[in-house]
C-alpha atoms as a PDB file:
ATOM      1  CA  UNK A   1     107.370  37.381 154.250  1.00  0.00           C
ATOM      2  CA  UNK A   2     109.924  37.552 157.142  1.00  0.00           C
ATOM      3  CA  UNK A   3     113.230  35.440 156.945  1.00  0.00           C
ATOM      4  CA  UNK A   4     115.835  34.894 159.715  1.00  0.00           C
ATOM      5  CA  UNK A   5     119.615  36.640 159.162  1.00  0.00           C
ATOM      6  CA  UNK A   6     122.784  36.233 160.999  1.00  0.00           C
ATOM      7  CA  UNK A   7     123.093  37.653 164.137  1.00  0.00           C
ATOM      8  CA  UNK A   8     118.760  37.102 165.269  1.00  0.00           C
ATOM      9  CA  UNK A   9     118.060  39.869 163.031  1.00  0.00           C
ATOM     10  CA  UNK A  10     114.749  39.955 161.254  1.00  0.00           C
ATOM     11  CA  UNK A  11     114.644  40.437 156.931  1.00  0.00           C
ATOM     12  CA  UNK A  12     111.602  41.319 155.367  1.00  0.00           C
ATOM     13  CA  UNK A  13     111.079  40.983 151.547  1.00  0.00           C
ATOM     14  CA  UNK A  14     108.485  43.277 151.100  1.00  0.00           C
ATOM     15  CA  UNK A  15     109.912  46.428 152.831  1.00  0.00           C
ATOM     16  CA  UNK A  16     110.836  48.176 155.949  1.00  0.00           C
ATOM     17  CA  UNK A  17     108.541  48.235 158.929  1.00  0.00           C
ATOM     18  CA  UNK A  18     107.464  51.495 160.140  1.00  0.00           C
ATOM     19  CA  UNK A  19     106.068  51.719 163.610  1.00  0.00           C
ATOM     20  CA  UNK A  20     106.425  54.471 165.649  1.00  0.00           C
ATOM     21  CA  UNK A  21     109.878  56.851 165.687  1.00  0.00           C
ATOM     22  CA  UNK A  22     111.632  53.649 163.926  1.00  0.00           C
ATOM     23  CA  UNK A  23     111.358  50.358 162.933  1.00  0.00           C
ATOM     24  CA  UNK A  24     112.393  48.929 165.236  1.00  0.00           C
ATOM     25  CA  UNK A  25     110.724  47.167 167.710  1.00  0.00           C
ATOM     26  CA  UNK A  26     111.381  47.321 171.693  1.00  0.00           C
ATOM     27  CA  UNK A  27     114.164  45.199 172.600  1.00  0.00           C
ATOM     28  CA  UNK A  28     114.725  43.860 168.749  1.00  0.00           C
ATOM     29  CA  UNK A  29     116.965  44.864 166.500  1.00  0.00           C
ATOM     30  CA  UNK A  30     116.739  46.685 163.230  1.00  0.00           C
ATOM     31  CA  UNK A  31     114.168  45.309 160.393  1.00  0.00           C
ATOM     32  CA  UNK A  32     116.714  44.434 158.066  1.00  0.00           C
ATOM     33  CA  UNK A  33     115.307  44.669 154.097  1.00  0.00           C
ATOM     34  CA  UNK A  34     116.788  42.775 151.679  1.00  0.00           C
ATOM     35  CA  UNK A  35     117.544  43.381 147.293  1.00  0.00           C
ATOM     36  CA  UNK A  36     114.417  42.248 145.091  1.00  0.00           C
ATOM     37  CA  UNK A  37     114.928  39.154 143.226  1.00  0.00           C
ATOM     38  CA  UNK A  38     115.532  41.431 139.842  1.00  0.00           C
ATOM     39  CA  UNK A  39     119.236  42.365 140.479  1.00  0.00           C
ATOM     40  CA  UNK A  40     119.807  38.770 141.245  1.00  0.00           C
ATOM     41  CA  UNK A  41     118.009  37.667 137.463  1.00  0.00           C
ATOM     42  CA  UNK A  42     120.302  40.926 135.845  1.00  0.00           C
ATOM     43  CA  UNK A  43     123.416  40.257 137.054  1.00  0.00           C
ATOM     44  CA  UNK A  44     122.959  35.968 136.330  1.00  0.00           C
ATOM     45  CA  UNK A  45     122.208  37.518 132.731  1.00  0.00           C
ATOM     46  CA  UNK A  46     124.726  39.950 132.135  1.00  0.00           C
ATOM     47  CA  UNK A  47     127.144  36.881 133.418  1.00  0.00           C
ATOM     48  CA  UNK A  48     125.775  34.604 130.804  1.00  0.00           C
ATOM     49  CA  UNK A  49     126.054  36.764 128.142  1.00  0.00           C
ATOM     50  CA  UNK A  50     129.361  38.039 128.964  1.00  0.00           C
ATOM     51  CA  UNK A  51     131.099  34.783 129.508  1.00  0.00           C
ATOM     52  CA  UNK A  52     129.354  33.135 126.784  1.00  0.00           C
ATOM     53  CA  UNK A  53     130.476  35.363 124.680  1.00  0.00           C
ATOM     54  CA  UNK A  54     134.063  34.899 125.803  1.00  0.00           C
ATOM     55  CA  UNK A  55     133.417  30.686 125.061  1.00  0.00           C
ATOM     56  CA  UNK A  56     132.512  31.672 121.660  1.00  0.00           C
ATOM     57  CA  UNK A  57     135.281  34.112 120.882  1.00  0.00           C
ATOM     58  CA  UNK A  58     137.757  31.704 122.638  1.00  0.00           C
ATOM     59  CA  UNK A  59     136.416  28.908 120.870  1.00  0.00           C
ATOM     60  CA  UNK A  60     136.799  30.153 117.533  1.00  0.00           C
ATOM     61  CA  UNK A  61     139.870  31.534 117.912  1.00  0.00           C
ATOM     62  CA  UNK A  62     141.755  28.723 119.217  1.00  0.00           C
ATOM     63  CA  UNK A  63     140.081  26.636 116.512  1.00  0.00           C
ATOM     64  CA  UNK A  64     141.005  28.624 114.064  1.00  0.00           C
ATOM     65  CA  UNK A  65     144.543  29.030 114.692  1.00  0.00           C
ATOM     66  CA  UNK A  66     145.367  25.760 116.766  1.00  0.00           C
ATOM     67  CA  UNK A  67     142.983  23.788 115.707  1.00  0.00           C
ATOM     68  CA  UNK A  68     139.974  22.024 116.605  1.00  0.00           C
ATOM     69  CA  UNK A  69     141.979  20.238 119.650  1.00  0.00           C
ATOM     70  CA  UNK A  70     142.279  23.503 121.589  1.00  0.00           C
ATOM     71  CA  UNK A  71     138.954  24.350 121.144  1.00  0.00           C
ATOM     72  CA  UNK A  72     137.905  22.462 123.976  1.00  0.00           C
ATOM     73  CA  UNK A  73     139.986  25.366 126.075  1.00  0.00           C
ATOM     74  CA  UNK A  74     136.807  27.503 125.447  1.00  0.00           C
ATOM     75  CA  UNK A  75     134.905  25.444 127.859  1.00  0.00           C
ATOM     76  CA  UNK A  76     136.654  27.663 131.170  1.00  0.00           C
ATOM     77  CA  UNK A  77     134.430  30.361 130.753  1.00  0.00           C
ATOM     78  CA  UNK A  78     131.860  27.814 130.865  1.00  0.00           C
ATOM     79  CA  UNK A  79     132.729  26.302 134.259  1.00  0.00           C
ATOM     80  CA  UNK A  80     133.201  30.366 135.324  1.00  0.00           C
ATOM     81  CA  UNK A  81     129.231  30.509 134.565  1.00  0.00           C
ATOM     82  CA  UNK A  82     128.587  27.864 136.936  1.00  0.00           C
ATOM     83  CA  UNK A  83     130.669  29.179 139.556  1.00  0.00           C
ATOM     84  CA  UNK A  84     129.421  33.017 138.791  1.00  0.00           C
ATOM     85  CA  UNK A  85     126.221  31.651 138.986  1.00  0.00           C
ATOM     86  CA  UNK A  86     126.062  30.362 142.649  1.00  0.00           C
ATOM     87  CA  UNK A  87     128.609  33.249 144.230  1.00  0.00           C
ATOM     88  CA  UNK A  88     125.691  35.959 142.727  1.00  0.00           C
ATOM     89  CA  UNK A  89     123.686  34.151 144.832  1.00  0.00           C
ATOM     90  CA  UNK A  90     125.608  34.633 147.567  1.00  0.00           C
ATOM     91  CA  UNK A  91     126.427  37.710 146.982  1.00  0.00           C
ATOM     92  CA  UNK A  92     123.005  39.185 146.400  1.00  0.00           C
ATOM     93  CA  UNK A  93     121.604  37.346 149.613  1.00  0.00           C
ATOM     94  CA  UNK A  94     124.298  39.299 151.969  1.00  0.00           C
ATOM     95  CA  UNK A  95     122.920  42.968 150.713  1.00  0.00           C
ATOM     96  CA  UNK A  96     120.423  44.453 152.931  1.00  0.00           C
ATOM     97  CA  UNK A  97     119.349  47.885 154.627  1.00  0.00           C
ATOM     98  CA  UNK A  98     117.751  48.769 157.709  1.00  0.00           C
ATOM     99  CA  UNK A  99     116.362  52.299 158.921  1.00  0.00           C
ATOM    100  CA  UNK A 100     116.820  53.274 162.094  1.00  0.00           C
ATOM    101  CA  UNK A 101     115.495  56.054 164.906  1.00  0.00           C
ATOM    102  CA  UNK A 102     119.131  58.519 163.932  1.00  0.00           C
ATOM    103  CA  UNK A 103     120.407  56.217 161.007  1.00  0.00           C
ATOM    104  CA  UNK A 104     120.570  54.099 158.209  1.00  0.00           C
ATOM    105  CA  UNK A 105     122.525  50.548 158.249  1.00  0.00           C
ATOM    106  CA  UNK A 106     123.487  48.960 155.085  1.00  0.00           C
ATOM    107  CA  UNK A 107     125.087  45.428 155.416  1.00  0.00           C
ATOM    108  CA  UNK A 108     127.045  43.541 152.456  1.00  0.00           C
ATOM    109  CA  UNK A 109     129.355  41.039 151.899  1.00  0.00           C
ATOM    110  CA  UNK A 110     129.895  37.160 152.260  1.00  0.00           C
ATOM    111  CA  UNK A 111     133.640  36.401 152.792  1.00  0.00           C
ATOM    112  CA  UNK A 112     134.626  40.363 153.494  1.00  0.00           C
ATOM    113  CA  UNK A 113     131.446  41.391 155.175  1.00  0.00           C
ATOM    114  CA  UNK A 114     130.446  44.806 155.724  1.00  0.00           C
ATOM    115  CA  UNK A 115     128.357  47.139 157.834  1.00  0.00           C
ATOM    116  CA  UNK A 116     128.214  50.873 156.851  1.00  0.00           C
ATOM    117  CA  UNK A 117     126.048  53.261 159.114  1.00  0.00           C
ATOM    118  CA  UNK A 118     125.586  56.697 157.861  1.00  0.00           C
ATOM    119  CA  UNK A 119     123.770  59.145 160.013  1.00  0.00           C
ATOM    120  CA  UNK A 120     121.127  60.954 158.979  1.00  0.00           C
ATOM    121  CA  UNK A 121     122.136  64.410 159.980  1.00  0.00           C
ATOM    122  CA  UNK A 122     125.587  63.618 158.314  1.00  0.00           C
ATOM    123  CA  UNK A 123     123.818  62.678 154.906  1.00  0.00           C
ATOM    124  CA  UNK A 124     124.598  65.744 152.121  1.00  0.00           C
ATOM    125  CA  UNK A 125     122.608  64.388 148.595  1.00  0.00           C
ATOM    126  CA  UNK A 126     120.635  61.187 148.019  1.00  0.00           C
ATOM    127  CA  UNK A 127     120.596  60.485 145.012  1.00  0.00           C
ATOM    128  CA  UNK A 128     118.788  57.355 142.633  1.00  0.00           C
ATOM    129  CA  UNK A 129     120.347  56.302 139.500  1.00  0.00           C
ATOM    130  CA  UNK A 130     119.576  54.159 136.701  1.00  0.00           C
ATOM    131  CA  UNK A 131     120.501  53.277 133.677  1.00  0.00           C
ATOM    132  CA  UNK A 132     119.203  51.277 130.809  1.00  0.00           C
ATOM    133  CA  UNK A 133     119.647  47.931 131.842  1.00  0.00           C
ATOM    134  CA  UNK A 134     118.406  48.525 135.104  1.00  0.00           C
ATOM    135  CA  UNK A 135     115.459  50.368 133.790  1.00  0.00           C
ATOM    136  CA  UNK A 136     115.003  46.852 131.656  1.00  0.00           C
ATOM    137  CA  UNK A 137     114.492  44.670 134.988  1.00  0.00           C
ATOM    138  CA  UNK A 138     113.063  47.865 136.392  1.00  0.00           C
ATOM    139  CA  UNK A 139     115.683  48.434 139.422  1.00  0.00           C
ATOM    140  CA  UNK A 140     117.282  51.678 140.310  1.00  0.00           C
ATOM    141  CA  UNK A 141     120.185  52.260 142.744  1.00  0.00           C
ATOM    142  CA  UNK A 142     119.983  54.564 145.754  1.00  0.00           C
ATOM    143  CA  UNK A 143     123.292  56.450 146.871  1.00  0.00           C
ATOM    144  CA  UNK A 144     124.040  58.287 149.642  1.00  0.00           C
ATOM    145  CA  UNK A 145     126.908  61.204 150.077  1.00  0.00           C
ATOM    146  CA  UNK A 146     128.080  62.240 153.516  1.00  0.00           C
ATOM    147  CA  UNK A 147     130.553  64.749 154.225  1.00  0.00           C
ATOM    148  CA  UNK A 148     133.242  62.481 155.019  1.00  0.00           C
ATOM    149  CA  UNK A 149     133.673  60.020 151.851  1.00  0.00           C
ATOM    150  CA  UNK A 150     134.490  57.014 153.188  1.00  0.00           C
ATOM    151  CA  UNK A 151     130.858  56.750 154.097  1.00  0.00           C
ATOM    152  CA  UNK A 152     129.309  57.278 151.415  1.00  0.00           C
ATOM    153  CA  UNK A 153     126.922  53.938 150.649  1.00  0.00           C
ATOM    154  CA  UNK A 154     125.129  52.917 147.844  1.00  0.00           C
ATOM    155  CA  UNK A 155     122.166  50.565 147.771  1.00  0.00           C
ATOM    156  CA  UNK A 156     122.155  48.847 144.336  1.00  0.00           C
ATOM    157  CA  UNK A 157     118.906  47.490 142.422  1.00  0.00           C
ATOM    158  CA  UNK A 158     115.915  48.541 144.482  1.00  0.00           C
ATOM    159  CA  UNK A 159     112.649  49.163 143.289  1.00  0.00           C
ATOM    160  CA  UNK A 160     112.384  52.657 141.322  1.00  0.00           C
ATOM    161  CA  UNK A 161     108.838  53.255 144.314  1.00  0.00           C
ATOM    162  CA  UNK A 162     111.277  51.797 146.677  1.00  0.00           C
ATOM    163  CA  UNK A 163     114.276  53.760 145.632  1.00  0.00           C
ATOM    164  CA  UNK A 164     112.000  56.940 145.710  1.00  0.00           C
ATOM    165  CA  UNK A 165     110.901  56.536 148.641  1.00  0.00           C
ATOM    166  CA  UNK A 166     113.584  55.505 150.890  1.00  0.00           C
ATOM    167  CA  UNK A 167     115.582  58.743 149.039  1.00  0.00           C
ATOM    168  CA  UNK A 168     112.429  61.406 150.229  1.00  0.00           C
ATOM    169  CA  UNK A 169     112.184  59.594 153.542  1.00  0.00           C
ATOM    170  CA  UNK A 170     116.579  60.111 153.705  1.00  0.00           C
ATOM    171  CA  UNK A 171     116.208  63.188 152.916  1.00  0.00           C
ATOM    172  CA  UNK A 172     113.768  64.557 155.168  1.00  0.00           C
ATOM    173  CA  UNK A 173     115.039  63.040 157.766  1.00  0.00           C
ATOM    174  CA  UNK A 174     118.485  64.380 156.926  1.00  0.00           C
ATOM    175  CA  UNK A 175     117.025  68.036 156.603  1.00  0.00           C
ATOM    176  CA  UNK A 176     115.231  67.516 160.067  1.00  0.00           C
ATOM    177  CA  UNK A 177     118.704  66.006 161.525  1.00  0.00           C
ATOM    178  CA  UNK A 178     121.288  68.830 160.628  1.00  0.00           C
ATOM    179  CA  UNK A 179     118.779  71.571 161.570  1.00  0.00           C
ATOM    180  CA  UNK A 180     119.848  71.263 164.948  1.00  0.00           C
ATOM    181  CA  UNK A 181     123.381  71.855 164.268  1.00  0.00           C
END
């Protein structure tokens, strides 16, 4: 399934296109890939729990010590759910990635948008990390260390297959990349 993205770039759900050198196609730009509906459902959780449990707390404790009145306060986290609920949304739909020929783009960001391209003959460890609650929605995080650490990325919630991959495919492109230098 291929969406439109800003700028007349292409986003496909179910992965990068590989054709060729790159995937990218001649006089297109990069196949942008976008986050898998899971880190979207984990984060919308982790929000509900965490600010529901701040309603309750702040619930009982203004009822308890000024009374019943003031327990209406604990409806702001409440109204924070709401609002958490559409900016993840946002949020989740401005993450993508997109291989390249010589390297790879990662885009983020909604109000503060940002585009980090990291070389692959720069790239020093790739590494995929998980833990437990992203091995519950079954997502793993790809990261990517450079020599210079203002570049280092990270691509959070992929697929663990997806996550694998892309980190072999980094890597041996990386190891084929700084050979020549």
């Amino acid at each position: 399934m291929e969406t439109g993205s800003p700028g007349g770039a292409r986003t496909t759900e179910a992965g990068p296109e590989t054709a060729g050198d790159g995937p990218e196609t001649a006089g297109e730009g990069p196949v942008w890939t976008g986050l898998p509906p899971g880190l979207l459902r984990m984060r919308r959780l982790l929000l509900v729990v965490y600010l529901g449990l701040a309603a309750v707390g702040l619930g009982l404790l203004l009822g308890l010590l000024a009374g019943p009145a003031w327990a209406a306060f604990a409806l702001l986290p409440l109204t924070g759910i709401a609002f958490g609920w559409v900016l993840l949304a946002r949020n989740w739909h401005s993450w993508r990635y997109a291989e390249r020929a010589d390297d790879l783009l990662i885009s983020r960001g909604v109000l503060w948008r940002g585009e980090t391209v990291v070389p692959y003959g720069r790239m020093q460890l790739v590494e995929v990390t998980s833990g437990p609650v992203k091995r519950h929605f079954g997502l793993a995080g790809v990261q990517l260390h450079t020599a210079a650490a203002a570049t280092d990325a990270t691509i959070p919630g992929l697929d663990p297959a997806e996550a694998e991959r892309l980190r072999d495919r980094l890597t041996e492109l990386g190891e084929a990349r700084s050979a020549g230098l």
